[in-house]
Protein backbone atom coordinates (compact mmCIF):
# COMPACT_ATOMS: atom_id res chain seq x y z
CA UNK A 1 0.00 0.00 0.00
CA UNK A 2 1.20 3.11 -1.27
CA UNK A 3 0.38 7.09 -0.30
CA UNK A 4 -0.49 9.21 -3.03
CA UNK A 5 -0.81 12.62 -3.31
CA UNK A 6 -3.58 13.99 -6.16
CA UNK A 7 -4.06 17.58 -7.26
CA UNK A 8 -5.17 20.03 -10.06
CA UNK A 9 -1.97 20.35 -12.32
CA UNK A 10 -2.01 24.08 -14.27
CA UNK A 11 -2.83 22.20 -17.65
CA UNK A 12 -6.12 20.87 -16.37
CA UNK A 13 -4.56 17.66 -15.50
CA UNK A 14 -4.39 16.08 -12.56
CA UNK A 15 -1.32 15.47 -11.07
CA UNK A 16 -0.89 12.70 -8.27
CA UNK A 17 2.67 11.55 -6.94
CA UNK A 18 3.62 8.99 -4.48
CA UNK A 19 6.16 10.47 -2.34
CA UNK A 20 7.72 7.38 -0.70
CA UNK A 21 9.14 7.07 -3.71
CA UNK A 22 10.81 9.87 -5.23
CA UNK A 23 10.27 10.72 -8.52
CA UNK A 24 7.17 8.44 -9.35
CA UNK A 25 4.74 11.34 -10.63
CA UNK A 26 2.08 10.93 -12.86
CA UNK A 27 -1.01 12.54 -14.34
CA UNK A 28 -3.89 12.06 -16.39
CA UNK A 29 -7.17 13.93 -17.57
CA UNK A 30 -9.16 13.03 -14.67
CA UNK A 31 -8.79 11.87 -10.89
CA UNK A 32 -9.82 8.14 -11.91
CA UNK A 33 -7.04 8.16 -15.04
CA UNK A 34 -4.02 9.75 -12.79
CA UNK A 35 -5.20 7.04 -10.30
CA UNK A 36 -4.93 4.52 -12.65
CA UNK A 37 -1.29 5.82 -14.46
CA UNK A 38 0.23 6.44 -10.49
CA UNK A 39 -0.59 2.76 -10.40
CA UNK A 40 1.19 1.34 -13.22
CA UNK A 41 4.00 4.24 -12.16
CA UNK A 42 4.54 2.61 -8.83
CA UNK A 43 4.28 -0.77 -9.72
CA UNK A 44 7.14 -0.09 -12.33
CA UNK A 45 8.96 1.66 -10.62
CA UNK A 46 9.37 -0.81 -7.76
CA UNK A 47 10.13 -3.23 -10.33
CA UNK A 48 13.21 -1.47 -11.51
CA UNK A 49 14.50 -1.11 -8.13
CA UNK A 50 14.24 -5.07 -7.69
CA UNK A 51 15.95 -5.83 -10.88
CA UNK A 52 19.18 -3.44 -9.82
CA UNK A 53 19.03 -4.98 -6.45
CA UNK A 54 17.95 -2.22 -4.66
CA UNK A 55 16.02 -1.94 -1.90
CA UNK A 56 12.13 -0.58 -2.17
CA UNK A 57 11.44 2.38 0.19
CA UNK A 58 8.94 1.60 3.20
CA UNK A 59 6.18 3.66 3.07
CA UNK A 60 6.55 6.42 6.67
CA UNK A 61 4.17 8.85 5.60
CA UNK A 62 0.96 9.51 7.96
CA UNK A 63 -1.96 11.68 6.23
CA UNK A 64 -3.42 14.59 8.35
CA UNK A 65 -5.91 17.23 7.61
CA UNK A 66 -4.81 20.70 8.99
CA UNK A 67 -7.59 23.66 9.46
CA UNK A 68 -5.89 26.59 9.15
């Protein structure tokens, strides 16, 4: 199980990263699409880091809602 962060890119894209994993960003015309591409994103990215032999980041981030 993976975090993922989603939000309204400045092309009318959305934009959703997972950040335990830097550098696996993706995007797509609507939530459900960059859902779907963040998926296929992760998945290949951890499967790159197996095949050089390198470990795959734990996921260590908490979600919280802050009122401000």
């Amino acid at each position: 199980m993976r975090q993922i962060v989603l939000y309204p890119g400045e092309d009318n894209f959305w934009v959703v990263e997972c950040p335990s994993l830097h550098g696996c960003i993706s995007q797509g015309k609507t939530k459900e699409e960059a859902i779907a591409n963040i998926k296929e994103a992760i998945d290949l990215y951890i499967e790159c880091l197996e095949e050089d032999g390198i470990a795959v980041p734990e996921e260590k981030y908490e979600v919280l809602s802050l009122v401000v």
